[in-house]
Protein backbone atom coordinates (compact mmCIF):
# COMPACT_ATOMS: atom_id res chain seq x y z
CA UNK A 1 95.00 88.02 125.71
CA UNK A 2 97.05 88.49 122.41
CA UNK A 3 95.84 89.46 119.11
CA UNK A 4 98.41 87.87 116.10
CA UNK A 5 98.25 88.87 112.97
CA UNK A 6 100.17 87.54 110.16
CA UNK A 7 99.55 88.65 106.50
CA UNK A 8 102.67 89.11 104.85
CA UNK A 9 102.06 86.48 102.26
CA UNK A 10 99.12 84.59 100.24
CA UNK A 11 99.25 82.67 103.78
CA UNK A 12 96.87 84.71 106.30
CA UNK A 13 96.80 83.22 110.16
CA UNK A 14 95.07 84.79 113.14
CA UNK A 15 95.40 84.07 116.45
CA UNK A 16 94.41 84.48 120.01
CA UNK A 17 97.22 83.54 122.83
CA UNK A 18 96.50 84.20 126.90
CA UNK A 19 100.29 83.51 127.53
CA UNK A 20 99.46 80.31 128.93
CA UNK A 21 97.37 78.45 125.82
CA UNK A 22 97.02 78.95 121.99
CA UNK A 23 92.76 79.76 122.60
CA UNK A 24 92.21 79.89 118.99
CA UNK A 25 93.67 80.39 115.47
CA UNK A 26 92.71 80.46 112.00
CA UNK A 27 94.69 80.00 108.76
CA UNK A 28 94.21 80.38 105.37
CA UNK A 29 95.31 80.92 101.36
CA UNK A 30 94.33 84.01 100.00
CA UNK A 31 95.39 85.65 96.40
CA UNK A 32 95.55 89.15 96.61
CA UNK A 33 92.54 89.63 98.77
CA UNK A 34 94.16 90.78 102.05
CA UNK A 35 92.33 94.38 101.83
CA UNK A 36 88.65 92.75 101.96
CA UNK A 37 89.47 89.35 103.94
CA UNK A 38 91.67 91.01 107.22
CA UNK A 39 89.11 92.87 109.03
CA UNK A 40 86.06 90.60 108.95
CA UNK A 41 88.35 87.63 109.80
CA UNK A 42 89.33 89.72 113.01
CA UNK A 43 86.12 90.24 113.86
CA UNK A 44 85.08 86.87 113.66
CA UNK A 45 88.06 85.31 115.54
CA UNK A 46 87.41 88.11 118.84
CA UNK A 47 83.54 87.18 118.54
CA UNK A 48 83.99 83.19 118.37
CA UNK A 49 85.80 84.02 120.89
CA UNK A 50 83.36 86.08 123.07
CA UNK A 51 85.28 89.62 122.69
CA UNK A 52 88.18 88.83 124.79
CA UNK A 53 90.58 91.59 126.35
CA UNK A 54 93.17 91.78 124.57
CA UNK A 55 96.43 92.78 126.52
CA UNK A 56 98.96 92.85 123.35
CA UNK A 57 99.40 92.40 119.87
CA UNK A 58 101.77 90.82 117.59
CA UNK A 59 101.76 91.48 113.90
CA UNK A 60 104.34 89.68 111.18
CA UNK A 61 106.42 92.35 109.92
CA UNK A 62 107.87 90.53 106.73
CA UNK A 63 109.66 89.79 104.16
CA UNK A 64 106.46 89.52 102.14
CA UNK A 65 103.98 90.57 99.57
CA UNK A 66 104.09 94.55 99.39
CA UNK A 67 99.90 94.12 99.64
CA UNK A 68 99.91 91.60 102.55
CA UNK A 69 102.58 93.72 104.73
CA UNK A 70 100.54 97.17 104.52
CA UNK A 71 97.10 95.83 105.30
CA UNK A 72 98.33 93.81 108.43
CA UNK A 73 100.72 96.01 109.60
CA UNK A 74 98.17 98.70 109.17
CA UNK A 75 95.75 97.33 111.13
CA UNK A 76 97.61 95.64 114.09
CA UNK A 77 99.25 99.32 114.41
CA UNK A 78 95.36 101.48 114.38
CA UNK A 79 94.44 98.89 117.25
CA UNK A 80 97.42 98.55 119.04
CA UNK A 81 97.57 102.70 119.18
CA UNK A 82 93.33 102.89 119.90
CA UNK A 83 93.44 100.58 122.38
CA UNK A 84 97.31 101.46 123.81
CA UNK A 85 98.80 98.28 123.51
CA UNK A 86 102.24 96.92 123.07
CA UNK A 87 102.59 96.01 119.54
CA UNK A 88 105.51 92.97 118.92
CA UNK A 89 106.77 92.86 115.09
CA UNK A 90 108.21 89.59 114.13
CA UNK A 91 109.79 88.62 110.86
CA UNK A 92 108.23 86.06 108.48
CA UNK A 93 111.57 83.93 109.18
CA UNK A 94 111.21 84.06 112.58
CA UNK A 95 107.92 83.08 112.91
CA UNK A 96 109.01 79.94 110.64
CA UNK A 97 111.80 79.44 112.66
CA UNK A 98 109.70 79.39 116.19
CA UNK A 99 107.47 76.01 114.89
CA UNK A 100 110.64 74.02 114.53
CA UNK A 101 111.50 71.72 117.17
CA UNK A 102 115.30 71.90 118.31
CA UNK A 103 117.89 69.83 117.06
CA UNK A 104 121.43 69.61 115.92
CA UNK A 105 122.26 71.34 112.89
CA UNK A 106 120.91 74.71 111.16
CA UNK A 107 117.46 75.78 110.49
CA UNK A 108 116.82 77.73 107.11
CA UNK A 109 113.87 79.41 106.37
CA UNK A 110 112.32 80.39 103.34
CA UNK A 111 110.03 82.86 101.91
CA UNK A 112 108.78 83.35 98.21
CA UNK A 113 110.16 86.85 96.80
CA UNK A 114 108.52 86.33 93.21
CA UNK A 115 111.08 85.82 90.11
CA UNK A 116 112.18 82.83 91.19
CA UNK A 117 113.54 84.24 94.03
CA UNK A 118 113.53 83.59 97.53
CA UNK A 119 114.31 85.50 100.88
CA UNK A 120 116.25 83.52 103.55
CA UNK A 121 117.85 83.19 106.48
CA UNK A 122 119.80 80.52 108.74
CA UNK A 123 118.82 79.69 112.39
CA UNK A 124 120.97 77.31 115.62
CA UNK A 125 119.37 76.29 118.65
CA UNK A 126 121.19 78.21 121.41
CA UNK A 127 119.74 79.17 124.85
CA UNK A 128 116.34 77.77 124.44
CA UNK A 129 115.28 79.03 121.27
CA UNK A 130 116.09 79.20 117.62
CA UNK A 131 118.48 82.67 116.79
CA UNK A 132 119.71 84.39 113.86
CA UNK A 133 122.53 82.56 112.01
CA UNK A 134 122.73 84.60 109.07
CA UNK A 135 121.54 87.70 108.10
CA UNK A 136 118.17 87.68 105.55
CA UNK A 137 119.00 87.47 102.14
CA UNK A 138 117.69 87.66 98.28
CA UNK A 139 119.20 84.34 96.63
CA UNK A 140 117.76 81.79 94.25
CA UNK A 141 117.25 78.59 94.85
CA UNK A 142 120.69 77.19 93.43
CA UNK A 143 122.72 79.70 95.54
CA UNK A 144 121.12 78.51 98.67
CA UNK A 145 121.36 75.12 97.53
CA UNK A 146 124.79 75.17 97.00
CA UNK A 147 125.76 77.17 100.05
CA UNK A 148 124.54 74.41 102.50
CA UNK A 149 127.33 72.40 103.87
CA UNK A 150 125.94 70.96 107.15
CA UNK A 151 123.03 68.92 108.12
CA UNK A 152 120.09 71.37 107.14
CA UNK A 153 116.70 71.39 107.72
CA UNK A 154 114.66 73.67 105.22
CA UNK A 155 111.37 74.86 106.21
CA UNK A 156 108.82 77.59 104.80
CA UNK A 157 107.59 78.69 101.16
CA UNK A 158 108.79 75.98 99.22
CA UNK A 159 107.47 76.41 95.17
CA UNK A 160 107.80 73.31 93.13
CA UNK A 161 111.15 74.57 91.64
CA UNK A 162 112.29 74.51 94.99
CA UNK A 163 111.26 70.91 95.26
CA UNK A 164 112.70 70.06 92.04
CA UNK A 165 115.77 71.60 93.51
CA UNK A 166 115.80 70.17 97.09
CA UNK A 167 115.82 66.39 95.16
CA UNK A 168 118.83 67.88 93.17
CA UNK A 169 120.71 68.73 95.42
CA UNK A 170 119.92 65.57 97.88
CA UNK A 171 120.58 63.54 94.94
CA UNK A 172 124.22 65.28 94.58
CA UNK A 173 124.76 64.08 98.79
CA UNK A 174 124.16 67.46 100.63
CA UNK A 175 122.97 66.92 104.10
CA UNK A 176 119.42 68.67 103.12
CA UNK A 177 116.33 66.89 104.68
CA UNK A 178 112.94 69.08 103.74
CA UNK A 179 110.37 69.72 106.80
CA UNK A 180 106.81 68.04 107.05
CA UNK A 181 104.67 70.27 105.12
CA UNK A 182 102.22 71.35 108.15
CA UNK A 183 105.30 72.14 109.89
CA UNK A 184 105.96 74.53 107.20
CA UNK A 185 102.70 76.53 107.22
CA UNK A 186 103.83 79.88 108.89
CA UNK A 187 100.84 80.36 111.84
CA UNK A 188 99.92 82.86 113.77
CA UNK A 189 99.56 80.75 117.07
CA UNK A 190 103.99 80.90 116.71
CA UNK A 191 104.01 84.19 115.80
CA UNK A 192 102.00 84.91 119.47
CA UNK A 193 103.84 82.64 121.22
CA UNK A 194 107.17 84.15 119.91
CA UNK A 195 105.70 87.48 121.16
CA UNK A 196 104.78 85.87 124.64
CA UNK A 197 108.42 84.88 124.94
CA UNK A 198 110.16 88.10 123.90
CA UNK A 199 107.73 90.50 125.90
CA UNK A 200 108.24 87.96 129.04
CA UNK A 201 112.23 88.17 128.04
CA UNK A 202 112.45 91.70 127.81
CA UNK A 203 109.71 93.53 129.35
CA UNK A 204 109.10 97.39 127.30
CA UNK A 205 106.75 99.55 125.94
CA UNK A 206 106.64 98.27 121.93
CA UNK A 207 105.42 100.98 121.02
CA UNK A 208 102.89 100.37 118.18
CA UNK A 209 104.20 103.52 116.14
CA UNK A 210 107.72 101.98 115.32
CA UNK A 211 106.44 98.96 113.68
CA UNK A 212 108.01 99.08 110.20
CA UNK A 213 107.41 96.33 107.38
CA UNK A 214 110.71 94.88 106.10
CA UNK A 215 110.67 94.57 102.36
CA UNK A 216 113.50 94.03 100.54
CA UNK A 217 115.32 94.16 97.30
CA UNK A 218 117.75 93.14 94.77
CA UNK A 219 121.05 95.03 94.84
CA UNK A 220 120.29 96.21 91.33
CA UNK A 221 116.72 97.35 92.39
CA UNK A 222 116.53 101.00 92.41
């Protein structure tokens, strides 16, 4: 059985994968709360479902909140090491990317950065799966916007400026269509299934001590 956690943002999503069926998730909004909310939910999730083995973990590594990263990534890593498990660190993107069916074009997710700014990153179906396009990247919502020459599909964090945008620029002909919003909701039952493929793909270790969060910053940032 695998443990996901996913707490990089004000979304929080746990859930329990035996490689063959999503047994049970939960997701939810929080505001700053990660600390007090994390460890209880965990414990509720592994005793609904009657204290399963768990086999491996998977924790979201970010882009995120600088709260929301520590306190998962924290925790997946002091379980993963107790209980000597391979630990699989995904990115907030990816995990986005992984609920989208496949079709022709490019995939963009998106993730709030605060200040009107957003992390992203472009995916294309190849081999089976959604892969990396572009590299992540700081940008507001106009730069993105006006990047996007292809059909796009835009899925993720998406504020109401970003709406307000999206219509913009759909009103000025780009190929932009917006996904469903429960397609959007970044969940933890992606995020293990994403782990199920990668540690079927390439059997390792994952060592739980390398798991880094990714946070990132403006060029001018110090």
């Amino acid at each position: 059985m695998l443990l996901a956690i996913d707490t990089a943002t004000h979304t929080m999503s746990l859930a329990l994968h035996d490689g063959a069926e999503l047994v049970l998730e939960r997701t939810w909004h929080t505001f700053q709360n990660h600390t007090v909310e994390l460890a209880p939910a965990v414990h509720e999730v592994l005793e609904q479902a009657g204290q399963p083995q768990l086999t491996a973990m998977a924790v979201s590594i970010g882009p995120g909140t600088y709260t929301g990263l520590r306190v998962g990534v924290a925790l997946a890593k002091a379980m993963a090491s107790a209980r000597e498990l391979p630990l699989v660190g995904l990115s907030t993107l990816a995990i986005l990317a992984a609920s989208q069916s496949p079709f022709q074009g490019t995939l963009v997710g998106v993730v709030q950065a605060g200040r009107s700014r957003i992390v992203t990153a472009s995916y294309q179906w190849r081999k089976g799966h959604w892969q990396p396009k572009t590299e992540m990247e700081l940008k507001s919502w106009q730069d993105l916007l006006a990047g996007i020459e292809s059909t796009s599909l835009l899925t993720g964090e998406i504020d109401a400026d970003g709406r307000v945008a999206i219509q913009h620029a759909q009103e000025q002909g780009k190929p932009i269509t917006l996904a469903a919003a429960a397609s959007r909701l970044r969940r933890a039952g992606y995020l293990a299934e994403e782990a199920w493929r990668r540690l079927r793909s390439d059997p390792g270790d994952y060592p739980a001590a390398i798991i880094t969060p990714i946070y990132l910053k403006t060029k001018d940032s110090p």
